[in-house]
Protein backbone atom coordinates (compact mmCIF):
# COMPACT_ATOMS: atom_id res chain seq x y z
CA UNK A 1 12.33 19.76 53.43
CA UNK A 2 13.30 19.79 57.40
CA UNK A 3 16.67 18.14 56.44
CA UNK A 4 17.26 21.36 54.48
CA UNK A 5 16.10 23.74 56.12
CA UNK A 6 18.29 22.14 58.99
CA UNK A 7 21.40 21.78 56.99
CA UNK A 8 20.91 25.00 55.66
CA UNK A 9 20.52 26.54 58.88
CA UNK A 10 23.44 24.66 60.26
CA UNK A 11 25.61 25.87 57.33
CA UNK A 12 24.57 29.65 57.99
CA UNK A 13 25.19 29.71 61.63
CA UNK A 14 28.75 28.32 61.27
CA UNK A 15 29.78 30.41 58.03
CA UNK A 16 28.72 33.83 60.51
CA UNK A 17 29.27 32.49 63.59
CA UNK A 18 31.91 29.66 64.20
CA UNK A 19 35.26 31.70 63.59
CA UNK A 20 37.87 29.34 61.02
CA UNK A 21 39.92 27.16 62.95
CA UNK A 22 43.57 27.63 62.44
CA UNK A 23 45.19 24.21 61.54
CA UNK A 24 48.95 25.57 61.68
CA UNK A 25 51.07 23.11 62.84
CA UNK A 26 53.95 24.79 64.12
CA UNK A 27 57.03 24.30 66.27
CA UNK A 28 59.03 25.40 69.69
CA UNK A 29 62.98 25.66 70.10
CA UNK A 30 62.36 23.97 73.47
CA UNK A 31 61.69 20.90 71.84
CA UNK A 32 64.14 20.89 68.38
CA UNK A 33 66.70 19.08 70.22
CA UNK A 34 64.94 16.46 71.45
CA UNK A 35 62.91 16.31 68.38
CA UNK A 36 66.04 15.74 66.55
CA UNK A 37 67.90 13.43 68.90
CA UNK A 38 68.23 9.83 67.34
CA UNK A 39 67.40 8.59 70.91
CA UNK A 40 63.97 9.02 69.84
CA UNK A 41 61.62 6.14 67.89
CA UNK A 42 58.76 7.34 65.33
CA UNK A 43 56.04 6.81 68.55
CA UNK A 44 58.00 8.96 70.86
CA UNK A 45 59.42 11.90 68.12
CA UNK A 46 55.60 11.78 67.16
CA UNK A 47 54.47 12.48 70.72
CA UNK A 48 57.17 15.19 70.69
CA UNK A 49 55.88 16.92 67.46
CA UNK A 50 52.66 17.10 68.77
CA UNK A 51 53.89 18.98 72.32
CA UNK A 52 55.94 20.99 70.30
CA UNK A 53 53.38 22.51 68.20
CA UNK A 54 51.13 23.06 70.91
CA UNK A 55 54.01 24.99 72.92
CA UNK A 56 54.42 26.64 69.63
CA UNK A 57 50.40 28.04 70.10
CA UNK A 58 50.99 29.01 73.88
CA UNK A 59 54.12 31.19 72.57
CA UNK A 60 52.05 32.54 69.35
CA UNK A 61 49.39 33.29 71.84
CA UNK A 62 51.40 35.43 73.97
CA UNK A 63 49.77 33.14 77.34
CA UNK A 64 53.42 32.25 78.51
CA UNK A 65 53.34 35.00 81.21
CA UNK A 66 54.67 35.69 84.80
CA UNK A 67 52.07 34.49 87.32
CA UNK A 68 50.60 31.52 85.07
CA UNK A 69 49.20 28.42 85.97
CA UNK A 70 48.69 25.53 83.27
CA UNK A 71 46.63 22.68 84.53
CA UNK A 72 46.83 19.59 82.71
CA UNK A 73 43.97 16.74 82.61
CA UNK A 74 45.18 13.29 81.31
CA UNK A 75 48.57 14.49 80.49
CA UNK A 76 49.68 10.97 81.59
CA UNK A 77 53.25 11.80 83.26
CA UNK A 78 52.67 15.52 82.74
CA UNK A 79 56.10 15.94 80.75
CA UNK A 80 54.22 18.73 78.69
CA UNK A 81 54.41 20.87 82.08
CA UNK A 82 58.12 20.29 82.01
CA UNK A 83 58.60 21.71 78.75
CA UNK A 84 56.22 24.49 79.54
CA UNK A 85 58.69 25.47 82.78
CA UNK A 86 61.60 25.26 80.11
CA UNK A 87 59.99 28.72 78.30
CA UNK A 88 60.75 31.75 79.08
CA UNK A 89 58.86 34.51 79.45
């Protein structure tokens, strides 16, 4: 009975609670071009997809703005701040 009660509970609190996540994968023009460029392997155009589409929820969220400051943890060469300084707002 507790594992139902606790699954039920669970199941509650994150139907009223937790909002949906949005799973859109999306793109930015700051990164077509490179996206595209047959320079690229499958690792690295992967790696670029993935930037792109988080650019792509910065823009959507309107947080490009004068005055911003992005810090990055574990961004490994922090080329995602590049592309970040390439948008303009």
């Amino acid at each position: 009975m507790h594992d139902f009660l606790k699954g039920f509970t669970e199941s509650f609190v994150y139907s009223v609670y937790v909002p949906e996540i949005d799973s859109e994968i999306g793109s930015s023009k700051v990164l077509e071009e490179e996206i595209e460029s047959p320079m690229n392997g499958n690792e690295a155009r992967r790696h670029l997809k993935q930037t792109s589409s988080i650019l792509h929820m910065l823009e959507k969220g309107n947080l490009f703005k004068p005055q911003t400051c992005f810090i990055e943890f574990g961004s490994g060469k922090g080329k995602r701040y590049v592309k970040c300084s390439c948008i303009n707002v």
